[in-house]
C-alpha atoms as a PDB file:
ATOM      1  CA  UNK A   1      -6.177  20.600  22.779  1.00  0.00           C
ATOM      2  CA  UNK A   2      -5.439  17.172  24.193  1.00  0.00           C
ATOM      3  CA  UNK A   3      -5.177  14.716  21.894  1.00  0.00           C
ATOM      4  CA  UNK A   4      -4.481  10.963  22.008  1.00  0.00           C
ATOM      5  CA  UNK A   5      -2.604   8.728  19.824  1.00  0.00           C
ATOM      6  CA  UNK A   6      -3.909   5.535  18.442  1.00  0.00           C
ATOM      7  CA  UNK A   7      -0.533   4.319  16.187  1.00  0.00           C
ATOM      8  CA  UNK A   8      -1.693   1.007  14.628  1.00  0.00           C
ATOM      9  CA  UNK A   9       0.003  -1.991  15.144  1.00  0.00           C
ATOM     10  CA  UNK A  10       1.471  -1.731  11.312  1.00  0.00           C
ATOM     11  CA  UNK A  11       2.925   2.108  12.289  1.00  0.00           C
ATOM     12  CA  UNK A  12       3.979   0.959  15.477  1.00  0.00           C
ATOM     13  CA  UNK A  13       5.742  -2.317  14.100  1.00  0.00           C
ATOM     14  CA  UNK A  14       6.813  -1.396  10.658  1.00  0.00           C
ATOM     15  CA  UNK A  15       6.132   2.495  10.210  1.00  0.00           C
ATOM     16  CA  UNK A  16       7.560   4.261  13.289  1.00  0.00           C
ATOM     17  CA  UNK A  17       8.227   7.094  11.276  1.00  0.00           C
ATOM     18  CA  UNK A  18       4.678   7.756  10.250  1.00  0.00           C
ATOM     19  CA  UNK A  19       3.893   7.439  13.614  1.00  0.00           C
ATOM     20  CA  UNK A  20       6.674  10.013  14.520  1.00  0.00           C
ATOM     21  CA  UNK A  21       5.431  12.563  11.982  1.00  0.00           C
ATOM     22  CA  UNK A  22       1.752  12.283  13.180  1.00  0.00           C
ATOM     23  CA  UNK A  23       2.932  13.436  16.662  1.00  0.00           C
ATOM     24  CA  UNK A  24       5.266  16.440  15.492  1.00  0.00           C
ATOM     25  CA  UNK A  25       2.589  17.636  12.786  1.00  0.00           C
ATOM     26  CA  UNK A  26      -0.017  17.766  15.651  1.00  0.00           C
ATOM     27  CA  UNK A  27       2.076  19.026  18.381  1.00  0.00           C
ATOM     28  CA  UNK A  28       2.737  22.302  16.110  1.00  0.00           C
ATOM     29  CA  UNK A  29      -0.566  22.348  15.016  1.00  0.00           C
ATOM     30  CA  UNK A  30      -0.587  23.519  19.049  1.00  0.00           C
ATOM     31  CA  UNK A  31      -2.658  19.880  20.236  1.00  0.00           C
ATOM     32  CA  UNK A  32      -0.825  18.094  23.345  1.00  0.00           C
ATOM     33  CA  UNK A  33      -0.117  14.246  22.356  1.00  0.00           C
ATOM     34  CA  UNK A  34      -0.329  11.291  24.932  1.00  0.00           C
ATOM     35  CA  UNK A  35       0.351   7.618  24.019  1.00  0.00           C
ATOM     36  CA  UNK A  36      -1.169   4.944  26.279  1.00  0.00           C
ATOM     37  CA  UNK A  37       0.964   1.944  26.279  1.00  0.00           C
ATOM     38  CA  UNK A  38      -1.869  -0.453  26.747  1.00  0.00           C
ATOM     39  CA  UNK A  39      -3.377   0.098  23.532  1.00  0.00           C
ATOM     40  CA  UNK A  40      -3.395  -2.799  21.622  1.00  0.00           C
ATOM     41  CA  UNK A  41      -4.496  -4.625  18.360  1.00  0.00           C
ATOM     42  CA  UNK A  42      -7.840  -2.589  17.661  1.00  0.00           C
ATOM     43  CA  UNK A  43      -9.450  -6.447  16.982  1.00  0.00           C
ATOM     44  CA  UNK A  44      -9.657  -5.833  12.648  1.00  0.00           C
ATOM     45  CA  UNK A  45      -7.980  -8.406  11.703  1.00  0.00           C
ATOM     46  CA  UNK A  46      -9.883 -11.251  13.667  1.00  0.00           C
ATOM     47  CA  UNK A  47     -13.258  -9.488  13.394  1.00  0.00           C
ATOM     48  CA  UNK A  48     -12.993  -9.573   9.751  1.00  0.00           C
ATOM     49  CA  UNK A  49     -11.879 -13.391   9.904  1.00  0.00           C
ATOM     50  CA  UNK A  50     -15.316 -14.267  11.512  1.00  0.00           C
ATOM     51  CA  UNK A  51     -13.917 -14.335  15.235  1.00  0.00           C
ATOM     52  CA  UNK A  52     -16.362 -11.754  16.243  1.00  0.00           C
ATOM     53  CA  UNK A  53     -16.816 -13.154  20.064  1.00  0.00           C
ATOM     54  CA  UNK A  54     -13.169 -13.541  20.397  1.00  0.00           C
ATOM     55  CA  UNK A  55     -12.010 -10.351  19.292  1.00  0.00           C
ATOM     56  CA  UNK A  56     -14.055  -8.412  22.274  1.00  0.00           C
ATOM     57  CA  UNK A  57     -11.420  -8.928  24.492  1.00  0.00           C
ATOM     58  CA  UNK A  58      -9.488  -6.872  22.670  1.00  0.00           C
ATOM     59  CA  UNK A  59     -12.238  -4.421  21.869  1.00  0.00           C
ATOM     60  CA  UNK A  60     -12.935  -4.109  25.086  1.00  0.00           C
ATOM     61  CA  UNK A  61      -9.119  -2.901  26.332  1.00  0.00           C
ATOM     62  CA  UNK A  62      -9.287  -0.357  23.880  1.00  0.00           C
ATOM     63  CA  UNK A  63     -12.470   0.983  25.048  1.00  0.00           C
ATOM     64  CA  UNK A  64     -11.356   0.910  28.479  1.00  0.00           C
ATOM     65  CA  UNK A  65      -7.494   2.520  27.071  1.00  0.00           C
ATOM     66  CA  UNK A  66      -8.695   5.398  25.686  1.00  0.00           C
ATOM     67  CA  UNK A  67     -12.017   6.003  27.922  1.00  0.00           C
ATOM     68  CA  UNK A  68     -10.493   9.107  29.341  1.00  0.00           C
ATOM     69  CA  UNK A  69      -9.358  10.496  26.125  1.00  0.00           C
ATOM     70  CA  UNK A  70     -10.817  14.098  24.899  1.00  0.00           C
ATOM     71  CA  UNK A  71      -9.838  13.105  21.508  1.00  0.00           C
ATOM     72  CA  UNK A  72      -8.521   9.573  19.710  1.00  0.00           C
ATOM     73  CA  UNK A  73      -6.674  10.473  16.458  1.00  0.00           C
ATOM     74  CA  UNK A  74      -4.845   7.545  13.910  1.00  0.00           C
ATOM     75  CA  UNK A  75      -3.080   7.773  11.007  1.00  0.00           C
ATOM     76  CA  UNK A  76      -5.232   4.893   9.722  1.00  0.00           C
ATOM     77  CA  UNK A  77      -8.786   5.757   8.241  1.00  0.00           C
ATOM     78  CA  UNK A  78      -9.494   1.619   8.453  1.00  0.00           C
ATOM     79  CA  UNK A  79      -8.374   1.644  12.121  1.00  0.00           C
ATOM     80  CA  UNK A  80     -10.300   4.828  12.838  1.00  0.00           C
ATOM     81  CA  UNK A  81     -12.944   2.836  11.319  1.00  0.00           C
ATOM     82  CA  UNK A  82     -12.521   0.158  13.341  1.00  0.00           C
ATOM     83  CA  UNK A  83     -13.732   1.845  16.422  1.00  0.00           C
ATOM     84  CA  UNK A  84     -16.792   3.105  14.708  1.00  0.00           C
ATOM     85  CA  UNK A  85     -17.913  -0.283  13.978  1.00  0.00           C
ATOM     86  CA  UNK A  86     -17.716  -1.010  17.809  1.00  0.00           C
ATOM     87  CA  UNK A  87     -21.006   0.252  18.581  1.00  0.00           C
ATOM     88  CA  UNK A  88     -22.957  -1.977  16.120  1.00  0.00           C
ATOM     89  CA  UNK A  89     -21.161  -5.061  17.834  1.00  0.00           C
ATOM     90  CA  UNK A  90     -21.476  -3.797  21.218  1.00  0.00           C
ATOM     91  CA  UNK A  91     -25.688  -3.024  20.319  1.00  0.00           C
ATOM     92  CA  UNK A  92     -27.943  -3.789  23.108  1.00  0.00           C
ATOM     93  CA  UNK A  93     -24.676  -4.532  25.789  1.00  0.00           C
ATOM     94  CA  UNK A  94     -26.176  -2.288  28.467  1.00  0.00           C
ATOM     95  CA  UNK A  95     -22.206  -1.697  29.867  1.00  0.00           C
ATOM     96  CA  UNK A  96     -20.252  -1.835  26.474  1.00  0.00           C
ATOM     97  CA  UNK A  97     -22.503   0.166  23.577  1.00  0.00           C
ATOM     98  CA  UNK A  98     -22.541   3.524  25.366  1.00  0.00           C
ATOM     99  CA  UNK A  99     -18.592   3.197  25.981  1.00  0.00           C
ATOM    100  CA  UNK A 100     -18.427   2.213  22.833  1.00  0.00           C
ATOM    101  CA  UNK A 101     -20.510   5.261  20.742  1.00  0.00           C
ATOM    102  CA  UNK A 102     -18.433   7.759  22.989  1.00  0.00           C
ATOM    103  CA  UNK A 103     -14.972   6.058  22.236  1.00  0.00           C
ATOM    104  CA  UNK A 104     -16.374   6.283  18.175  1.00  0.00           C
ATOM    105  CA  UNK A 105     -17.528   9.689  18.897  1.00  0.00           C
ATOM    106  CA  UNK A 106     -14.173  10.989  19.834  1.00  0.00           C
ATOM    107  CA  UNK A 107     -11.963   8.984  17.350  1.00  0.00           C
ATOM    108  CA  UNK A 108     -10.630  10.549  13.684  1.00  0.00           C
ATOM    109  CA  UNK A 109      -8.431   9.611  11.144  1.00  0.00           C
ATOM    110  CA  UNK A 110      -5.475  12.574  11.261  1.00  0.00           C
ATOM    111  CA  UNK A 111      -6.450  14.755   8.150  1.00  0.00           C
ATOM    112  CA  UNK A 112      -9.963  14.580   8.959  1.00  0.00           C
ATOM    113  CA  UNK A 113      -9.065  15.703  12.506  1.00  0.00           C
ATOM    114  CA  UNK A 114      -7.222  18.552  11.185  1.00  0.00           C
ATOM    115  CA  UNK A 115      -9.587  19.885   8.852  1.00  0.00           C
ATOM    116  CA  UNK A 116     -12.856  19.000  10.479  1.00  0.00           C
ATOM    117  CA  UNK A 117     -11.550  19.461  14.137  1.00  0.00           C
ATOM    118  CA  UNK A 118      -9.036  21.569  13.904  1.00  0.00           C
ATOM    119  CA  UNK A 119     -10.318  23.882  11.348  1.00  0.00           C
ATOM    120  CA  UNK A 120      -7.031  23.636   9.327  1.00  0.00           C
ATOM    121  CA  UNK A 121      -6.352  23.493   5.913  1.00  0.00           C
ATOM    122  CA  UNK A 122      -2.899  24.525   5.181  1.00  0.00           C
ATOM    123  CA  UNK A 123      -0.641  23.175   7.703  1.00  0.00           C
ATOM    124  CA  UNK A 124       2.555  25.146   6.167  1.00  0.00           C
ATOM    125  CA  UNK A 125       4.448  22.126   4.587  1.00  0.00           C
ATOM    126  CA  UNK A 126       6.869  22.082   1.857  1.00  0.00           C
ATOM    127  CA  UNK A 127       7.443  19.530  -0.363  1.00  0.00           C
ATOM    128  CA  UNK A 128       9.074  19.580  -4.217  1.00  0.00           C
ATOM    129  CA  UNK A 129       7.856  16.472  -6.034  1.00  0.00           C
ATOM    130  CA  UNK A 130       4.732  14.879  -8.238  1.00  0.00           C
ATOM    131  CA  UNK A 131       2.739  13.059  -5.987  1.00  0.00           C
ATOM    132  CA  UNK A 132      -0.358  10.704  -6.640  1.00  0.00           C
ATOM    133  CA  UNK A 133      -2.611   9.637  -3.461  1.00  0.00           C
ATOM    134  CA  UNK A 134      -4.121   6.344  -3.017  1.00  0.00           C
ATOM    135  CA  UNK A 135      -7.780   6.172  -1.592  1.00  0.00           C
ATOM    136  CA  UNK A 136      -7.662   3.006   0.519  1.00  0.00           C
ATOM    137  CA  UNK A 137     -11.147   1.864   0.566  1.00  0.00           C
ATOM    138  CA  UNK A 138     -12.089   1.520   4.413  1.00  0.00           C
ATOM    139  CA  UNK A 139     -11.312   5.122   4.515  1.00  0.00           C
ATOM    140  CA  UNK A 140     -12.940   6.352   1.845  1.00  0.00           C
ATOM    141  CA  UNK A 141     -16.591   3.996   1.266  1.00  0.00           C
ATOM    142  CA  UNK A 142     -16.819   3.293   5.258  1.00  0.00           C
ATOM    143  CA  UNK A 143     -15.626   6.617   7.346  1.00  0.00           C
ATOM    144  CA  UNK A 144     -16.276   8.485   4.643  1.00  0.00           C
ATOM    145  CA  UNK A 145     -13.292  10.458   4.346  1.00  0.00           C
ATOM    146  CA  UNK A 146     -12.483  12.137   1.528  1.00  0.00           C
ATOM    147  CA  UNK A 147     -11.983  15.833   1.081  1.00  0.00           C
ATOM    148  CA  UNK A 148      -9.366  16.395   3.932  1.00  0.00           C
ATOM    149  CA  UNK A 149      -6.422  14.374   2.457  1.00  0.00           C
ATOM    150  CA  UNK A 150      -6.825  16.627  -1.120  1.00  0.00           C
ATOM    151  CA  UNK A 151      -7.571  19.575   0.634  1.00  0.00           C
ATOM    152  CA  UNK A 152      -4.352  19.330   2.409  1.00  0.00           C
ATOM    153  CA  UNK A 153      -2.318  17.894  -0.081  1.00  0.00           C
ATOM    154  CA  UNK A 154      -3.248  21.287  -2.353  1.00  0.00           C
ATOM    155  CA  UNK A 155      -2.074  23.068  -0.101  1.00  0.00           C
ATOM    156  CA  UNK A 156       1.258  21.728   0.060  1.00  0.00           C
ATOM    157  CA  UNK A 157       3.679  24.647  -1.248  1.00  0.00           C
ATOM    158  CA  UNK A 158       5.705  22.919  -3.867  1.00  0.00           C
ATOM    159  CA  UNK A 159       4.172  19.526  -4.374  1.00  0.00           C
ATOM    160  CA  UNK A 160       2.287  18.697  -8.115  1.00  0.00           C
ATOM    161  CA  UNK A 161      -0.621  16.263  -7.666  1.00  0.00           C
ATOM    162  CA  UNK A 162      -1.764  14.065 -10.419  1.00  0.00           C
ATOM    163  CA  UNK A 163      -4.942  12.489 -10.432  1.00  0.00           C
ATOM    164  CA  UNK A 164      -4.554   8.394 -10.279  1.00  0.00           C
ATOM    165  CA  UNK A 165      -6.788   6.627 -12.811  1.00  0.00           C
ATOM    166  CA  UNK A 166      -8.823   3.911 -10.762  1.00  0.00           C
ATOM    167  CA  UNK A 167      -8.248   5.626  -7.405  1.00  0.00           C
ATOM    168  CA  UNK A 168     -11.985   3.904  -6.373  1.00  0.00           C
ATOM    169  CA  UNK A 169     -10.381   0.563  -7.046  1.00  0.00           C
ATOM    170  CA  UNK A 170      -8.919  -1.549  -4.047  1.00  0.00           C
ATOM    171  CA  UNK A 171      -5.377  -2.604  -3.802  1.00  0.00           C
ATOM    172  CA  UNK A 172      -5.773  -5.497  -3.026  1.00  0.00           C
ATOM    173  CA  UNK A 173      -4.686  -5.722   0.988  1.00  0.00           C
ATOM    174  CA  UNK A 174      -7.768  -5.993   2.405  1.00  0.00           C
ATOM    175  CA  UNK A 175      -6.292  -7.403   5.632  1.00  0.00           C
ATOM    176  CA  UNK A 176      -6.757 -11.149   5.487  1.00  0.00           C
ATOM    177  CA  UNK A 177      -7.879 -10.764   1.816  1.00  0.00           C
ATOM    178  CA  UNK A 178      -4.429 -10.799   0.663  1.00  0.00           C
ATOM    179  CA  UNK A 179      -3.340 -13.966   2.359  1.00  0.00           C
ATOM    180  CA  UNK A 180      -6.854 -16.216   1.564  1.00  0.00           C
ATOM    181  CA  UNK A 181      -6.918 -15.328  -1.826  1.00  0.00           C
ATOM    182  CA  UNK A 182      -3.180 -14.245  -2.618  1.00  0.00           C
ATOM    183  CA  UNK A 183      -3.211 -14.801  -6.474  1.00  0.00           C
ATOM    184  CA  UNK A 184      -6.399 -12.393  -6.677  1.00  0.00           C
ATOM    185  CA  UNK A 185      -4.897  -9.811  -4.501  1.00  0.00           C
ATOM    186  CA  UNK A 186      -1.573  -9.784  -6.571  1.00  0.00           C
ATOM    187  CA  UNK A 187      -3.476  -9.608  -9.494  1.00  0.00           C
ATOM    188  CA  UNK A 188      -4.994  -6.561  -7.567  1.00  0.00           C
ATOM    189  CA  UNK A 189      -2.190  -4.619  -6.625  1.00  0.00           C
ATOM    190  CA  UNK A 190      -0.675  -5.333 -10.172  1.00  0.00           C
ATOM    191  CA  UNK A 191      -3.332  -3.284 -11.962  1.00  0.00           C
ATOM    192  CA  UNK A 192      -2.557  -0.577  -8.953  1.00  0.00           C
ATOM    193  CA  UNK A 193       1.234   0.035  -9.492  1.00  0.00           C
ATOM    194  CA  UNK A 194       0.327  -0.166 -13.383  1.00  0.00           C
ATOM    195  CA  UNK A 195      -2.507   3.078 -12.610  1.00  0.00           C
ATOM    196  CA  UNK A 196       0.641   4.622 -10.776  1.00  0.00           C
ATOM    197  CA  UNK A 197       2.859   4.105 -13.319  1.00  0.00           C
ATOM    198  CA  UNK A 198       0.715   5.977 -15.763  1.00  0.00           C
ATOM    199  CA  UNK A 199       0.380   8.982 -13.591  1.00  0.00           C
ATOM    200  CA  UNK A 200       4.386   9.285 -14.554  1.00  0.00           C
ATOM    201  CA  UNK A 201       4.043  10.416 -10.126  1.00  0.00           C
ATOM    202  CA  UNK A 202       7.269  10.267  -7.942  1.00  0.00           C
ATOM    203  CA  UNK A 203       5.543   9.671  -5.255  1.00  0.00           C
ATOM    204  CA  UNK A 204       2.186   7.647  -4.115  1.00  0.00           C
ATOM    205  CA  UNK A 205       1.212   8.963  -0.827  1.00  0.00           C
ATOM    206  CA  UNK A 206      -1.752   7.093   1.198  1.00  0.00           C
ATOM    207  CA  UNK A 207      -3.180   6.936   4.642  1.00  0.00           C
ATOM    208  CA  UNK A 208      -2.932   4.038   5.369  1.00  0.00           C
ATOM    209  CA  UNK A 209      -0.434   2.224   6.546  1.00  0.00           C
ATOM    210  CA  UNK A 210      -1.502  -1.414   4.887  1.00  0.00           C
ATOM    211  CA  UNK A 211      -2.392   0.033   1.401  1.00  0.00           C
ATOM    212  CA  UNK A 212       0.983   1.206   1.338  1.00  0.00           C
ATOM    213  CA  UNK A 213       2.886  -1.946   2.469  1.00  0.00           C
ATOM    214  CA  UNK A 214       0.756  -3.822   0.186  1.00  0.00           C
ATOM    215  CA  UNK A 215       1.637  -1.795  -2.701  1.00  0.00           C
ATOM    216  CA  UNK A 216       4.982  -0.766  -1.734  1.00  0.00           C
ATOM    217  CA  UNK A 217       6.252  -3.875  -1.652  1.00  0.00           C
ATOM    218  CA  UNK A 218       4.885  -4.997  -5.352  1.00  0.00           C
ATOM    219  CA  UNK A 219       7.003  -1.592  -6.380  1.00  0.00           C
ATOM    220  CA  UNK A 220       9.817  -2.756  -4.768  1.00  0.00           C
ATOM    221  CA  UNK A 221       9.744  -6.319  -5.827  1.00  0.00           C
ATOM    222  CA  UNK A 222       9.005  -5.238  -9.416  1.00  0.00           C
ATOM    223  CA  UNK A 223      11.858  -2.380  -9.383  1.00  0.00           C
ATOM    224  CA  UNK A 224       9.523   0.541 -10.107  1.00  0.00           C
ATOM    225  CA  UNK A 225      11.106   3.675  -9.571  1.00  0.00           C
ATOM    226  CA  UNK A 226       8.331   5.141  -7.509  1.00  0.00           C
ATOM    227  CA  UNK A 227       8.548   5.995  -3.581  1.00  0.00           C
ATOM    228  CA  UNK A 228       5.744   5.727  -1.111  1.00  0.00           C
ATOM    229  CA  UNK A 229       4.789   7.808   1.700  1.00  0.00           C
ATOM    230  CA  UNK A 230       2.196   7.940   4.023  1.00  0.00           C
ATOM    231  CA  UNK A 231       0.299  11.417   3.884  1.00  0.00           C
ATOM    232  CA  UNK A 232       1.395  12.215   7.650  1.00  0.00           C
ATOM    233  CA  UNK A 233       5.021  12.419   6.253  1.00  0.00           C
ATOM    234  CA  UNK A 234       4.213  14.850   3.745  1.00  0.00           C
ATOM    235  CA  UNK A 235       2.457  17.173   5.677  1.00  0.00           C
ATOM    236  CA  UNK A 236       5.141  17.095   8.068  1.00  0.00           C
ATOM    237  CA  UNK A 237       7.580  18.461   5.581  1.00  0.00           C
ATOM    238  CA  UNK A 238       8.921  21.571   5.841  1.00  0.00           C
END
């Protein structure tokens, strides 16, 4: 199965290791991985400014990047989501919607791909630890992903999962969120790492890639002893 990559600006600038373990997980899952080197931003963060008619430029080249792709997979649910939205914006463009649909058609977020698409729910990883997962909300409430991640994650041979108390709630990030109303958004991700502390978890493991900045760094900067992973690295464990 031919699958192609769509890393995310934040995996491909500040994650490259997530991005790595997406593409060995998949390749011996048995799917063939090409990356197009003229993706670009998927348009999030200026759409959700306002800059709607701006961000089609950018919209459009990833519509056009991955138009010959059987299959568009992310480690990102919200930049999954992204490309789902693109048919609403693109409604009644005679050219653009019905690109569009089929580019949202043929996009998933990784652990939905592998259990909805790929029919897999034990991908044979190994990993000793106590683990808590994050459910960022653009995943969760908008592409409605939500089984995969625990379904995988339970099958993990050697990893303990604790349930996180106020997993519904948002960190905070939100993408622009956290830099026009910073002093909310800390207050946010405060109240997360506090819900992660109580879990008495080693790890908090997430899909995506700005949850776990966001709340990574407030561990780090508040000397928690907790690390953070993005799911893709744990089922790439062995």
């Amino acid at each position: 199965m031919k699958v192609t990559l769509f890393a995310t600006c934040l995996v491909d600038m500040f994650q490259s290791s997530v991005g790595k373990a997406t593409v060995e997980l998949l390749e011996r899952l048995g799917c063939e991985i090409d990356f197009p080197e003229s993706q670009v931003c998927c348009g999030q963060p200026s759409y959700n400014s306002g800059y709607v008619k701006e961000s089609k430029d950018a919209f459009k080249r990833m519509i056009d990047t991955f138009s010959d792709s059987e299959y568009v997979v992310s480690p990102s649910g919200s930049c999954a989501y992204m490309f789902h939205e693109y048919p609403e914006i693109f409604k009644g463009d005679p050219i653009w919607e019905p690109k569009a649909k089929k580019l949202a058609e043929k996009t998933f977020e990784l652990t939905q791909f592998i259990v909805e698409v790929l029919k897999i729910e034990d991908v044979g990883a190994k990993f000793e630890g106590t683990v808590t997962y994050h459910t960022s909300c653009h995943m969760t409430r908008l592409l409605g992903v939500v089984k995969p991640p625990m379904i995988l994650l339970n099958n993990v041979k050697g990893l303990k999962f604790t349930e996180l108390p106020g997993k519904e709630q948002c960190c905070g990030f939100g993408g622009t969120f956290s830099v026009k109303m910073a002093q909310i958004s800390e207050q946010m991700v405060d109240e997360k790492v506090r819900h992660v502390e109580e879990t008495g978890a080693e790890y908090l493991i997430g899909a995506d890639a700005g949850c776990l900045i966001n709340i990574g760094g407030r561990i780090e900067r508040t000397g928690k002893p907790i690390k953070v992973m993005h799911i893709a690295e744990i089922l790439n464990s062995r």
